[in-house]
N, C-alpha and C. Protein backbone atom coordinates (compact mmCIF):
# COMPACT_ATOMS: atom_id res chain seq x y z
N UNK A 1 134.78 217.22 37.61
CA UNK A 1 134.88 218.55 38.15
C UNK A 1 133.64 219.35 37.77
N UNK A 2 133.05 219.91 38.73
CA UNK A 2 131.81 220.78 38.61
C UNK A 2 132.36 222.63 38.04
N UNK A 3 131.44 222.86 38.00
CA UNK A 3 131.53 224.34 37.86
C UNK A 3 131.47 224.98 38.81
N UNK A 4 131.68 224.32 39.96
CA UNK A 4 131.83 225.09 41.40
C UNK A 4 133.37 225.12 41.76
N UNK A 5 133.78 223.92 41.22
CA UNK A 5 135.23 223.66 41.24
C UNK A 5 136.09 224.02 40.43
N UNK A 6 135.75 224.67 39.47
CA UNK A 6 136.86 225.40 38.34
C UNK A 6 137.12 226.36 38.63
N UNK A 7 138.70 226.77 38.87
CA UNK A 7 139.54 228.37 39.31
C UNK A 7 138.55 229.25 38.35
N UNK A 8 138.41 230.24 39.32
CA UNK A 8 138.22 231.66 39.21
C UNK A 8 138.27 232.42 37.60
N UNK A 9 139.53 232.30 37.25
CA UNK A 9 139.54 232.60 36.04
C UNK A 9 139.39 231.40 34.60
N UNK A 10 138.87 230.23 35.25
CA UNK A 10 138.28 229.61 33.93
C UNK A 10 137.05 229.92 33.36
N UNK A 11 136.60 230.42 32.31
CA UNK A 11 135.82 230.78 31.70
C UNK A 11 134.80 229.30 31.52
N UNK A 12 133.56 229.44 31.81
CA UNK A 12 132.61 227.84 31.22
C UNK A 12 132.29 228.34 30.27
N UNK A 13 131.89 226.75 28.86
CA UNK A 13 131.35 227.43 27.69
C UNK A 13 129.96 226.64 28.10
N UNK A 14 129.14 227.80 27.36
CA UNK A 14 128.09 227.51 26.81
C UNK A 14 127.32 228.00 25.92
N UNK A 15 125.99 227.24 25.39
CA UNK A 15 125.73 227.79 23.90
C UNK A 15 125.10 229.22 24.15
N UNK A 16 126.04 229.97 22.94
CA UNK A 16 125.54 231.15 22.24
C UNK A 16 125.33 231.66 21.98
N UNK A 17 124.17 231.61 21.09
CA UNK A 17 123.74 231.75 19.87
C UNK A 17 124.11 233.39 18.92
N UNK A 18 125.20 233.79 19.88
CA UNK A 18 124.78 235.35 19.73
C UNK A 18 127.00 234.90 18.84
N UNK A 19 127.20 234.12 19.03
CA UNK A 19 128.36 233.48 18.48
C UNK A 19 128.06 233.62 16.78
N UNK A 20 127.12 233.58 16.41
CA UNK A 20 126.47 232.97 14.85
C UNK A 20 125.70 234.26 14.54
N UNK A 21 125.33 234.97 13.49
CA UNK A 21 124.84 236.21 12.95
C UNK A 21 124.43 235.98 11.63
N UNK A 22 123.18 235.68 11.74
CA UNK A 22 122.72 235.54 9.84
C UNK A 22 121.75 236.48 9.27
N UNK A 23 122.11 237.06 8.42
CA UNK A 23 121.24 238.29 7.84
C UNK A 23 120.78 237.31 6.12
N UNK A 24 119.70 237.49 5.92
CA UNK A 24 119.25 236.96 4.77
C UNK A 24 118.71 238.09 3.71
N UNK A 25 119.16 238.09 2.43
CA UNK A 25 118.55 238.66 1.36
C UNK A 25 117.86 238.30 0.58
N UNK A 26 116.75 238.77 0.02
CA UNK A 26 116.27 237.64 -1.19
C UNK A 26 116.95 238.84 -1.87
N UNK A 27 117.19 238.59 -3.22
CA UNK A 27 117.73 239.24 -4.57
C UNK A 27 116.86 238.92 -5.58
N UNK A 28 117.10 239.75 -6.66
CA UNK A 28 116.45 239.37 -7.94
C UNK A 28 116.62 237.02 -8.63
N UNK A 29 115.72 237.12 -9.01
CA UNK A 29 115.73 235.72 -9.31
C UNK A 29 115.44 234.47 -8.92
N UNK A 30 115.09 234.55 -7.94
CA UNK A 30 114.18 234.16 -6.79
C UNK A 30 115.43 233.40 -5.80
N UNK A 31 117.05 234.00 -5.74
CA UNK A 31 117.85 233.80 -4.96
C UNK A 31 118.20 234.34 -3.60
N UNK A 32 118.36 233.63 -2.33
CA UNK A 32 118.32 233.81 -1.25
C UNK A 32 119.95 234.00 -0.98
N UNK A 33 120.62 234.74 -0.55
CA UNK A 33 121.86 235.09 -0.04
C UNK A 33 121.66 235.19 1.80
N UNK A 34 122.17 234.06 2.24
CA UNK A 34 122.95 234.26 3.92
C UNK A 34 123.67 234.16 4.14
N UNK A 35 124.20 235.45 4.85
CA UNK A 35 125.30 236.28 5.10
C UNK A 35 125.45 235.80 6.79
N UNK A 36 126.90 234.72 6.96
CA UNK A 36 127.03 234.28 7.94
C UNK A 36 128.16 234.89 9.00
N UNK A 37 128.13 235.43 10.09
CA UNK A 37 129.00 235.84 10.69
C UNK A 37 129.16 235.08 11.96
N UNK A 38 130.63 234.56 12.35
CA UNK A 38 130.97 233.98 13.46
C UNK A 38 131.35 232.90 13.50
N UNK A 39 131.33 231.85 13.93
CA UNK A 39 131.75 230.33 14.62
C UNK A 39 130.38 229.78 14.17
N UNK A 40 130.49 228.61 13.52
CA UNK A 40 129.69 227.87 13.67
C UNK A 40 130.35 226.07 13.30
N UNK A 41 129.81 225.81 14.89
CA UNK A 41 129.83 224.61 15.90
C UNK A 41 128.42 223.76 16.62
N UNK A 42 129.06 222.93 17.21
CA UNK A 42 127.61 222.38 17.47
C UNK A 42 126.53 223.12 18.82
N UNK A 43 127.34 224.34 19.15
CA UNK A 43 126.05 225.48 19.86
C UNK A 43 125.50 226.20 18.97
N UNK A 44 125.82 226.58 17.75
CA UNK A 44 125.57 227.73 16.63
C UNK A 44 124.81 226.85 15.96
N UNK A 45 125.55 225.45 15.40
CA UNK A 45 124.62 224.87 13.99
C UNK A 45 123.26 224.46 13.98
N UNK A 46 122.90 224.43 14.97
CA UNK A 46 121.13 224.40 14.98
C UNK A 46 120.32 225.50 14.44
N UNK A 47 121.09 226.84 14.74
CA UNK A 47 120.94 228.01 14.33
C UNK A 47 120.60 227.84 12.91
N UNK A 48 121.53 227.89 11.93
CA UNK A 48 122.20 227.91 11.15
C UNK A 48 121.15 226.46 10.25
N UNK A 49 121.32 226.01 10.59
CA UNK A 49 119.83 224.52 9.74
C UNK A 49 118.95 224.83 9.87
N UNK A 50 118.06 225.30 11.05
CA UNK A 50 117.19 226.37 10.66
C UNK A 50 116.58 226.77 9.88
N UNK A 51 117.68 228.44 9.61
CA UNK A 51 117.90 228.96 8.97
C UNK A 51 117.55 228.80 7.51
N UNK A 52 118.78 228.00 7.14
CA UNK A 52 118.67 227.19 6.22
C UNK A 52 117.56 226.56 5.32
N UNK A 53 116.69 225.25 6.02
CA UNK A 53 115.57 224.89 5.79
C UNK A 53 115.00 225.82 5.99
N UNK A 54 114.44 226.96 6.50
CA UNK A 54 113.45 227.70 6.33
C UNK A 54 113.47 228.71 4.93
N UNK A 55 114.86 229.12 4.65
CA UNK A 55 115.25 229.71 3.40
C UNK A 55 114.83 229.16 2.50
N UNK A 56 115.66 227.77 2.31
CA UNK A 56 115.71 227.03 1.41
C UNK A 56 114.46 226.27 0.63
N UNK A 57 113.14 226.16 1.56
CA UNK A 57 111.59 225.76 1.41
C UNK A 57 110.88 227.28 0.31
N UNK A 58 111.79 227.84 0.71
CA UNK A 58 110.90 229.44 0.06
C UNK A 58 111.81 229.87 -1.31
N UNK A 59 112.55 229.55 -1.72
CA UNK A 59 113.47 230.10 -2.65
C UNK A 59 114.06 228.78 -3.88
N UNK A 60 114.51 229.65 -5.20
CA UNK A 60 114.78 228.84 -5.85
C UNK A 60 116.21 228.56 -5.90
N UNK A 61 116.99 229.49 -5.51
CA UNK A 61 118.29 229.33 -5.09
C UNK A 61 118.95 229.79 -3.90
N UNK A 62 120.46 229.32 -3.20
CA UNK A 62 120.54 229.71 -2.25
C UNK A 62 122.41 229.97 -1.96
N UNK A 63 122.69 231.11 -1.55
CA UNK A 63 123.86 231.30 -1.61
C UNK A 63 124.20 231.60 0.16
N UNK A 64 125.33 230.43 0.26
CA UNK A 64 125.49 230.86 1.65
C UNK A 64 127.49 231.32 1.84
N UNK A 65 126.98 233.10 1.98
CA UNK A 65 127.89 233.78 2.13
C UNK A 65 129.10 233.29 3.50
N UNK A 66 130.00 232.63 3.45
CA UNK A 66 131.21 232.02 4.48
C UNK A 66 132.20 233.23 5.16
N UNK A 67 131.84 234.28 4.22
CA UNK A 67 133.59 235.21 4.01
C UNK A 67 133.69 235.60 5.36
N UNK A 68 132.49 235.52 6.42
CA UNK A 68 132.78 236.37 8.11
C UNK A 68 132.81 234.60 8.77
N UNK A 69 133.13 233.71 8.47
CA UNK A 69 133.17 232.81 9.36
C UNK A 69 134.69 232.27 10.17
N UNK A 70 134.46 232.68 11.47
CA UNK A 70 135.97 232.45 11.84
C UNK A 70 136.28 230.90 12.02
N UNK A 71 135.50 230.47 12.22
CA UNK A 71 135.40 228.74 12.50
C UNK A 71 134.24 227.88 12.11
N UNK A 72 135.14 226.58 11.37
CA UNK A 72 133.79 225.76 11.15
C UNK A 72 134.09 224.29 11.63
N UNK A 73 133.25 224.19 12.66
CA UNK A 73 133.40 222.75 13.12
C UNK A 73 132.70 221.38 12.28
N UNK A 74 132.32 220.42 12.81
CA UNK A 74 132.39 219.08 12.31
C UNK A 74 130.86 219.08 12.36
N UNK A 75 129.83 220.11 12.76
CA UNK A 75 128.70 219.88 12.87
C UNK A 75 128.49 221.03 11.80
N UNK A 76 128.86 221.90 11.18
CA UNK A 76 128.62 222.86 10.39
C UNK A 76 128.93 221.93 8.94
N UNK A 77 129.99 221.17 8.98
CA UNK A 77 130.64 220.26 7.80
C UNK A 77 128.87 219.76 7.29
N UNK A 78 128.74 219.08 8.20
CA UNK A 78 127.63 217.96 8.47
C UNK A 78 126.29 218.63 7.75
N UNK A 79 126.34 219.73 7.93
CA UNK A 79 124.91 220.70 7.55
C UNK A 79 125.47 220.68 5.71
N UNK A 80 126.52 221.36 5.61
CA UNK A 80 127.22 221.54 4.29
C UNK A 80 126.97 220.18 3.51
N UNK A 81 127.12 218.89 3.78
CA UNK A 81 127.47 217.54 3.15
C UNK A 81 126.26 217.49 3.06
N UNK A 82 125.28 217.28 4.18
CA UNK A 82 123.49 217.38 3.79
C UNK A 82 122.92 217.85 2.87
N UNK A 83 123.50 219.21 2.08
CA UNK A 83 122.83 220.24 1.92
C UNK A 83 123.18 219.70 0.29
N UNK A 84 124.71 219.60 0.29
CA UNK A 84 125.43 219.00 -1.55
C UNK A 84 124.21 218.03 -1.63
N UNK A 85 123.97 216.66 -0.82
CA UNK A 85 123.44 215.91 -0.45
C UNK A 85 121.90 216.39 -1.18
N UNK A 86 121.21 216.90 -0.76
CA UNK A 86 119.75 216.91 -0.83
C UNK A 86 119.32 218.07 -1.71
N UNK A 87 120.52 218.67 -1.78
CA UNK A 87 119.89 220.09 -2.89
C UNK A 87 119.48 219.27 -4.18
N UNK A 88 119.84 218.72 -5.23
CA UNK A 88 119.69 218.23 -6.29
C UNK A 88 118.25 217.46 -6.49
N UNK A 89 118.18 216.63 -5.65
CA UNK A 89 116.62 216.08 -5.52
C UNK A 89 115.75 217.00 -4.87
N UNK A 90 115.83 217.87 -4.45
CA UNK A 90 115.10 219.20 -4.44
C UNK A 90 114.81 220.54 -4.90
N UNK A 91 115.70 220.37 -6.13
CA UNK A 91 115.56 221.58 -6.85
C UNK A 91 116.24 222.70 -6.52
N UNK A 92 116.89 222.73 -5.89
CA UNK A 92 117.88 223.60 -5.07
C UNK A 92 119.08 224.17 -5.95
N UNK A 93 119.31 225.41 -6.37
CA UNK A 93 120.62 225.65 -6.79
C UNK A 93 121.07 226.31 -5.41
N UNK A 94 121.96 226.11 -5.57
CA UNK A 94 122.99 226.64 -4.36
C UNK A 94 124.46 227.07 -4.49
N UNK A 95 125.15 227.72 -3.71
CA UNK A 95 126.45 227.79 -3.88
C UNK A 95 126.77 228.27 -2.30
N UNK A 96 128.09 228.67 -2.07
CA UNK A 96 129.17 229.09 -1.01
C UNK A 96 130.05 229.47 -1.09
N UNK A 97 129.93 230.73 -0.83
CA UNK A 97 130.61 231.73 -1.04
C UNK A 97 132.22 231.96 0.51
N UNK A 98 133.44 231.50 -0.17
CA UNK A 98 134.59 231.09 1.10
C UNK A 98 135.62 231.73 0.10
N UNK A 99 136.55 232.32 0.62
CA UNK A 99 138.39 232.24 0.21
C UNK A 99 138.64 232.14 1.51
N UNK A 100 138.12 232.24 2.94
CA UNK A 100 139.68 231.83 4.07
C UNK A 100 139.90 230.18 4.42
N UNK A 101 140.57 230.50 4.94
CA UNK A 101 141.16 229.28 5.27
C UNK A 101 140.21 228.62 6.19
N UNK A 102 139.46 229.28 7.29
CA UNK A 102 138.34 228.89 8.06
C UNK A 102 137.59 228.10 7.74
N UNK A 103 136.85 228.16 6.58
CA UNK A 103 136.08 227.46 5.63
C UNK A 103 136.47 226.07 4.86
N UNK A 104 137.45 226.81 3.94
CA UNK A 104 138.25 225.58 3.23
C UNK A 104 138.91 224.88 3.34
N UNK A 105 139.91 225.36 4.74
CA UNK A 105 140.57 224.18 5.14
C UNK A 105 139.38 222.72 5.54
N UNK A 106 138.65 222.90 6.78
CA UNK A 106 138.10 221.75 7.24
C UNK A 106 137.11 221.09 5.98
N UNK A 107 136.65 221.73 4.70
CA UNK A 107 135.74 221.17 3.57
C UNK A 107 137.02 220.37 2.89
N UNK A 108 138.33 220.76 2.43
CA UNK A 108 139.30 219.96 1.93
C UNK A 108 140.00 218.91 3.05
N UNK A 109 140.03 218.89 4.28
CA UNK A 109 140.55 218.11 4.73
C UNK A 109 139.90 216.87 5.37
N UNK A 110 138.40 216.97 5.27
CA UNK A 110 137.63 216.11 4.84
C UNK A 110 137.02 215.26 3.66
N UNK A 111 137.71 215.50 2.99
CA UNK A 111 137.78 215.30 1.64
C UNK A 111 136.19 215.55 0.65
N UNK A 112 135.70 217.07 1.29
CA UNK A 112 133.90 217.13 0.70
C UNK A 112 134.08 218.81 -0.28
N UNK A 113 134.99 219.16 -0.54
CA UNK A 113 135.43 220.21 -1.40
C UNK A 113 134.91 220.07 -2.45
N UNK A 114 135.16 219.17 -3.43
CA UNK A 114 135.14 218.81 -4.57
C UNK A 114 133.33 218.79 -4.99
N UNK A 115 132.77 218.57 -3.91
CA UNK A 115 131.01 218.29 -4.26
C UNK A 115 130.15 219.77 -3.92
N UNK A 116 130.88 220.33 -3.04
CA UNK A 116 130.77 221.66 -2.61
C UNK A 116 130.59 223.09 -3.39
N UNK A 117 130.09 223.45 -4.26
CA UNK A 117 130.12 224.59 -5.06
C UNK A 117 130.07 225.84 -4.58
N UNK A 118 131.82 225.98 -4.67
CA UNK A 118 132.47 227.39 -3.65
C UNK A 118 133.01 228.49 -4.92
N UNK A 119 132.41 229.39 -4.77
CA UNK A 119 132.88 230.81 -5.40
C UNK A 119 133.42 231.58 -4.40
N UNK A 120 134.02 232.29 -5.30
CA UNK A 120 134.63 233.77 -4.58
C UNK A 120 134.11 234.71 -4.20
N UNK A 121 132.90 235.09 -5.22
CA UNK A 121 132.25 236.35 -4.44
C UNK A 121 130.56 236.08 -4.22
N UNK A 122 130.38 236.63 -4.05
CA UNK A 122 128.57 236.28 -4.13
C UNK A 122 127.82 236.61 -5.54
N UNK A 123 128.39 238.12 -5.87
CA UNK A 123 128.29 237.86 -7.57
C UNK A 123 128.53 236.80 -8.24
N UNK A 124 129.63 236.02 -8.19
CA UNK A 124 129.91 235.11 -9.06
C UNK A 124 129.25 233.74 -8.72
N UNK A 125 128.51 233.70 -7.39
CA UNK A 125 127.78 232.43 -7.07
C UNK A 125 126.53 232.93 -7.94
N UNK A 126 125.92 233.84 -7.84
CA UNK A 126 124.56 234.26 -8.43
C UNK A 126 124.53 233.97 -9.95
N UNK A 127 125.79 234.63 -10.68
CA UNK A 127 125.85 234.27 -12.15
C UNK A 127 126.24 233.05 -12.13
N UNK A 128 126.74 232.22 -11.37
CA UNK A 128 126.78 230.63 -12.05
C UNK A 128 125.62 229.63 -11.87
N UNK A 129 124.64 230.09 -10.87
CA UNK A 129 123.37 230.11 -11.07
C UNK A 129 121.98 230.33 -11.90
N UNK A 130 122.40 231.73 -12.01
CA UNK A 130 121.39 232.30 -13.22
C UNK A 130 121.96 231.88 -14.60
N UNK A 131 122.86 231.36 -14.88
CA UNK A 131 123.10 230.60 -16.15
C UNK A 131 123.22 228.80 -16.27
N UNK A 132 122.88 228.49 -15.34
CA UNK A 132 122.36 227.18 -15.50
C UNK A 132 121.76 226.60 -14.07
């Protein structure tokens, strides 16, 4: 079925990017805070790696704020598992900042929670940083 052929009121998807909203801070300590708002899926997560690698090349730590994310798909996981993944041999402190369910459900039900270093607030990602 084409998009000529879908009723009237079916909506087509397509990417974006305006789905995904990242505002970046540097802070004292040479820590980077991004502040993520929206869905991020495989139209957004290109966004979002980016992002990311471009932060992450410039800074000694990196906190990526979850608390506005309404959805996280299997390609956002994928960025997250990379990131546990490659921060350590790169010098990377990091954290992720989540309490909804948006977040934590799909990191625990993949079983990648546990490698994931999730705080509550962004204060408390920064001090578990700046002390080791």
């Amino acid at each position: 079925m084409t998009n000529a052929e879908l009723p009237a009121d079916t909506e087509t998807l397509s990417p974006n990017p305006a789905d995904l909203d990242i505002d970046v801070e540097q802070i004292d300590g040479g820590i980077a805070v991004l502040r993520v708002t929206g869905e991020i899926d495989m139209c957004t997560a290109p966004e979002l790696l980016s992002q990311l690698e471009e932060t992450a090349s410039a800074t000694q730590g990196l906190v990526l704020d979850l608390e506005k994310v309404q959805f996280l798909a299997s390609a956002g996981l994928s960025i997250l598992v990379e990131l546990a993944r490659d921060a350590p041999d790169n010098g990377l402190r990091w954290g992720v900042v989540a309490t909804g369910r948006a977040v934590l459900r799909p990191l625990e039900a993949v079983g990648v929670l546990p490698f994931i270093p999730v705080y509550p607030t962004v204060a408390d990602a920064v001090a578990a940083m700046n002390a080791g």
